[in-house]
Protein backbone atom coordinates (compact mmCIF):
# COMPACT_ATOMS: atom_id res chain seq x y z
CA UNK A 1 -12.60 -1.06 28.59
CA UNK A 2 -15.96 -1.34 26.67
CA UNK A 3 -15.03 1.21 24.09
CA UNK A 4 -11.66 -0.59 23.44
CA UNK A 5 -13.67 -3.90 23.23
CA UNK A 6 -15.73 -2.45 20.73
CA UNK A 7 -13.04 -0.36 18.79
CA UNK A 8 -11.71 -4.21 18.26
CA UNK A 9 -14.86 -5.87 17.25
CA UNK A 10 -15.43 -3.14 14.78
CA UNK A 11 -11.34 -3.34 13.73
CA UNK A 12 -12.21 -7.59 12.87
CA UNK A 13 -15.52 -6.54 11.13
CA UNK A 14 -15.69 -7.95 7.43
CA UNK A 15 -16.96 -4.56 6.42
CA UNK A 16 -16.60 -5.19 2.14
CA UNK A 17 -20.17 -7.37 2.50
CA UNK A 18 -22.04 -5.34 5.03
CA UNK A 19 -21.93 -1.92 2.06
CA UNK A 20 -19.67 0.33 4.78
CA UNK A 21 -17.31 3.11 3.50
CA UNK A 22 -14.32 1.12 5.36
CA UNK A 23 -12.51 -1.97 5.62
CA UNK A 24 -11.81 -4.18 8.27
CA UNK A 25 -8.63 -6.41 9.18
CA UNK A 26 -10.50 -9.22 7.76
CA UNK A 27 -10.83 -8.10 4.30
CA UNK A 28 -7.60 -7.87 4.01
CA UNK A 29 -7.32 -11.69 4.24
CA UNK A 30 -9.56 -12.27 1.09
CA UNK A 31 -7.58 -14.96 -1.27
CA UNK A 32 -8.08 -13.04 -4.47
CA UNK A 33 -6.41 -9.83 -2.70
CA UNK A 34 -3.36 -11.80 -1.40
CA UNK A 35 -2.56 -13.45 -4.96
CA UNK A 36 -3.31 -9.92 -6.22
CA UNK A 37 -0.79 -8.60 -3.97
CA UNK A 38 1.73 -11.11 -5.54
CA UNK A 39 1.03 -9.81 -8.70
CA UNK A 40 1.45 -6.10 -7.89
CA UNK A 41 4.21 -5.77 -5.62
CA UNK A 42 6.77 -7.16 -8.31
CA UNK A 43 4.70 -4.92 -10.99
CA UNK A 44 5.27 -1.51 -8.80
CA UNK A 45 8.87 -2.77 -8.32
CA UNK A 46 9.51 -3.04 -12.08
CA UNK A 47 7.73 -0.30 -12.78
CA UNK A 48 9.77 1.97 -10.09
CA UNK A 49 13.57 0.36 -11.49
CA UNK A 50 12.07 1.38 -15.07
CA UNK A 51 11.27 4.86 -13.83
CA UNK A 52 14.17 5.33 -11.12
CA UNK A 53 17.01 3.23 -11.92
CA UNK A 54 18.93 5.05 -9.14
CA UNK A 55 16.83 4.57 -6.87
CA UNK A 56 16.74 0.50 -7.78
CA UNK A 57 20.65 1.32 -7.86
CA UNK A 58 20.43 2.58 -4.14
CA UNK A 59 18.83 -0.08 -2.85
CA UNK A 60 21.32 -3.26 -4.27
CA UNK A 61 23.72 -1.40 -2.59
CA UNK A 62 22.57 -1.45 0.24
CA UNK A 63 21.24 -5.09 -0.13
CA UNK A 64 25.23 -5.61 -0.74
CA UNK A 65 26.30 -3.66 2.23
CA UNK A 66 23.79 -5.39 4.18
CA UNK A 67 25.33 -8.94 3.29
CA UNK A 68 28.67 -7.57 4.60
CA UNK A 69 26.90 -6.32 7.93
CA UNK A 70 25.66 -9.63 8.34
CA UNK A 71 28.70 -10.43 9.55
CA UNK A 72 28.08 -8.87 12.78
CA UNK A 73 25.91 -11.25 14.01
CA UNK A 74 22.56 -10.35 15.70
CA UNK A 75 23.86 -6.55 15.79
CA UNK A 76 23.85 -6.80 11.95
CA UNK A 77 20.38 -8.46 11.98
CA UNK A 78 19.16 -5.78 14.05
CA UNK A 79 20.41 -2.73 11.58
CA UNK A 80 19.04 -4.35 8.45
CA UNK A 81 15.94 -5.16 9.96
CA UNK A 82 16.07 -1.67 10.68
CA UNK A 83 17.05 -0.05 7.41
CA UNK A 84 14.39 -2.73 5.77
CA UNK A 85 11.55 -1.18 7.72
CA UNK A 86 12.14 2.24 6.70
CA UNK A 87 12.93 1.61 3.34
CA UNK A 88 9.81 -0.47 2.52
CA UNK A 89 7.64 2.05 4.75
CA UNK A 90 9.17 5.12 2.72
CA UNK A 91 8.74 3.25 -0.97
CA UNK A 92 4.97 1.95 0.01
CA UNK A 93 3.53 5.20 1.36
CA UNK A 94 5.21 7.17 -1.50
CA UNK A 95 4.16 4.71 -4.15
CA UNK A 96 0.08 4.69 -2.62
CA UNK A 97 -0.04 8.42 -1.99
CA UNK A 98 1.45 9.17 -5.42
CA UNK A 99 -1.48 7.11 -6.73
CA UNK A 100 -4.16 7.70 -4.70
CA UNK A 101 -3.83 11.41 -5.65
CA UNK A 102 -4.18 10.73 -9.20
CA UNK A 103 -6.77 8.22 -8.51
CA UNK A 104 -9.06 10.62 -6.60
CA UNK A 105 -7.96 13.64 -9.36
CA UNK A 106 -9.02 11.57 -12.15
CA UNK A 107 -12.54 10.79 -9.95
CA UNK A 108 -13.39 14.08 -9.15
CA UNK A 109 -11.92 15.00 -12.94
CA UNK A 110 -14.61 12.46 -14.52
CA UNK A 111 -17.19 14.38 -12.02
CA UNK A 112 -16.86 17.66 -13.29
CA UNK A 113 -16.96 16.48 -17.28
CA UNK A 114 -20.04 18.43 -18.62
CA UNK A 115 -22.89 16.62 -19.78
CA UNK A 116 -21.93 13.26 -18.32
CA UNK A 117 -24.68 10.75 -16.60
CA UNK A 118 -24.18 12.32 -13.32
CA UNK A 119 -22.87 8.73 -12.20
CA UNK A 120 -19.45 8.04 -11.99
CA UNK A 121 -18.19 4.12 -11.34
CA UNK A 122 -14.77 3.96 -9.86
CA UNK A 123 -13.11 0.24 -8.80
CA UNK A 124 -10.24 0.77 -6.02
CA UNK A 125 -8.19 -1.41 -5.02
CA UNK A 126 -7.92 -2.58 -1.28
CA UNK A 127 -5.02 -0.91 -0.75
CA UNK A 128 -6.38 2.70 -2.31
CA UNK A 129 -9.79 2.81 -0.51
CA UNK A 130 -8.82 5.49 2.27
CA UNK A 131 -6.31 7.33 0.33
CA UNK A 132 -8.73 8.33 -2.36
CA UNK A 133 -11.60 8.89 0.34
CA UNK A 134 -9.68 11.51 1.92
């Protein structure tokens, strides 16, 4: 019970002021990272129809089978709820991977460069932190 207690208190930590490698649940819910979000979600969205347009293709269609599913009630609710979740899980984990890999190349790239200050800087965003760590 104690060590679930204190898994939690350590899960709520604001861990962005305190210099840890982490983040906690509560840096998440930093106003300048939530209008941030609203910026880049539509971005990576553009950005993927731009790069995929079958893929963007894929995904009205099923926004227009969904509407027609609707029409089965709460059933319907439940399968696009369904199909939602896995979608969105699929794009956002491909999308952050994909990037963090280049991120933490391009790092460990700028590390390597001969004759360089030794120092390298590198700003993450919230989202990137862990993925480029590992």
């Amino acid at each position: 019970g104690a060590e679930i207690l204190q898994g939690l208190q350590l899960l709520f930590e604001r861990k962005s002021t305190q210099g840890s490698a982490g983040l906690g649940l509560w840096d998440f819910a930093d106003p300048k990272l939530i209008a941030g979000f609203a910026v880049a979600v539509p971005r990576y969205l553009l950005s993927t129809a731009l790069k995929a347009p079958t893929l963007i293709l894929v995904l009205v269609g099923l926004y227009i089978v969904s509407s027609l599913v609707a029409y089965l009630g709460f059933l319907g609710d439940l399968i696009f709820l369904a199909v939602e979740m896995v979608l969105l899980r699929i794009i956002l984990c491909v999308l952050l991977r994909d990037r963090d890999v280049i991120l933490a190349e391009s790092i460990r790239r700028t590390c390597a460069t001969p004759g360089g200050s030794g120092t390298v800087v590198a700003v993450l965003g919230a989202a990137h932190c862990n993925g480029v760590k590992r």
